[in-house]
C-alpha atoms as a PDB file:
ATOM      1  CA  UNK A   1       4.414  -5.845  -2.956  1.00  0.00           C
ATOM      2  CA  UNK A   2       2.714  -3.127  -4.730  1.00  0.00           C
ATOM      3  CA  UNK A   3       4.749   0.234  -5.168  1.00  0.00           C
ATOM      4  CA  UNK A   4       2.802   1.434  -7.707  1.00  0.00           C
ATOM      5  CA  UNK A   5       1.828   4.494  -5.588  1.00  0.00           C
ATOM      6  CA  UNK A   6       5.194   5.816  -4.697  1.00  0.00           C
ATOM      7  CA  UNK A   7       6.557   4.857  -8.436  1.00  0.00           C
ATOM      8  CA  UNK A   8       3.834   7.738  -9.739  1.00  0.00           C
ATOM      9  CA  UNK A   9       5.771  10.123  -7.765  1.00  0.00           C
ATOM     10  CA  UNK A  10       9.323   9.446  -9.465  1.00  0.00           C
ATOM     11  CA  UNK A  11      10.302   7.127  -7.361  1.00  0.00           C
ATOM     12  CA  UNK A  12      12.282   3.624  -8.487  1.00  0.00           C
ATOM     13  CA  UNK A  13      13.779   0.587  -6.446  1.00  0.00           C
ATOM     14  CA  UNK A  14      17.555   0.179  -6.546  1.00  0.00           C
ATOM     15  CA  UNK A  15      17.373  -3.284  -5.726  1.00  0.00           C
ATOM     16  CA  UNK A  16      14.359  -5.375  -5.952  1.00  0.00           C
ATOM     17  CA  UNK A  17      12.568  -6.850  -3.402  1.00  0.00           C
ATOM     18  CA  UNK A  18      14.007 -10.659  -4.092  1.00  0.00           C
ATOM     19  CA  UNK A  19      17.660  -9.101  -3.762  1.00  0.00           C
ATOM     20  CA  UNK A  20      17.093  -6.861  -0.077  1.00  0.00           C
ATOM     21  CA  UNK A  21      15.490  -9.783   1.413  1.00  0.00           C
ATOM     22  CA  UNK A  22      18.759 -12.152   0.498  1.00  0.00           C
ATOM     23  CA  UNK A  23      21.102  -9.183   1.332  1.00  0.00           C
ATOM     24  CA  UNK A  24      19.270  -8.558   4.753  1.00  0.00           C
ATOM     25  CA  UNK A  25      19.492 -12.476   5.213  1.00  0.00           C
ATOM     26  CA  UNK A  26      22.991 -12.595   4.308  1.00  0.00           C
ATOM     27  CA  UNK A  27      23.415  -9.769   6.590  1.00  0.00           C
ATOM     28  CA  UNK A  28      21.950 -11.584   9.995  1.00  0.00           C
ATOM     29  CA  UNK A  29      24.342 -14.949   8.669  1.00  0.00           C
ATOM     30  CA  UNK A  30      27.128 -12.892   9.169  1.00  0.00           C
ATOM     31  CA  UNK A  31      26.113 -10.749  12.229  1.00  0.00           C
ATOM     32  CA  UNK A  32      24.353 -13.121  14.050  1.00  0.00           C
ATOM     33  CA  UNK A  33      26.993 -14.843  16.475  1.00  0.00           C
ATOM     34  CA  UNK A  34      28.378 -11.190  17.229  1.00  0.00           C
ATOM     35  CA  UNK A  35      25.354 -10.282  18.091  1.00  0.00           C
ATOM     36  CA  UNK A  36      24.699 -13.442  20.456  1.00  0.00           C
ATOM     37  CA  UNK A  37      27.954 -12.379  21.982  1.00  0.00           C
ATOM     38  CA  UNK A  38      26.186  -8.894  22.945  1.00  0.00           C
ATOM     39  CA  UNK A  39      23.536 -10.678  24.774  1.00  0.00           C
ATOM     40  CA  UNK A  40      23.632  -9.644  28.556  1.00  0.00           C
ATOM     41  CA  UNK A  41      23.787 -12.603  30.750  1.00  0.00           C
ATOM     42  CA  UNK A  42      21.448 -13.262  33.765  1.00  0.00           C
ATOM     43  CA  UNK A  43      22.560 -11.838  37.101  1.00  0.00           C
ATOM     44  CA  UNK A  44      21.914 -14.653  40.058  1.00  0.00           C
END
């Protein structure tokens, strides 16, 4: 990914890319059977 653009304006990462993807993935490991509880169930 190239951020070359918005790094010319001042701009810097706080994580890199490597570490939000495994946070984000770690995230939806955690979350995910909550969030299959949420799922509304079919009416008959």
């Amino acid at each position: 990914m190239d951020s070359s653009r918005i790094q010319a304006l001042g701009w810097t990462p706080e994580i890199s890319l490597e570490q939000g993807v495994a946070g984000a993935y770690r995230w939806y490991l955690d979350n995910k059977i909550a969030g299959a509880a949420r799922q509304p169930t079919a009416v008959a």
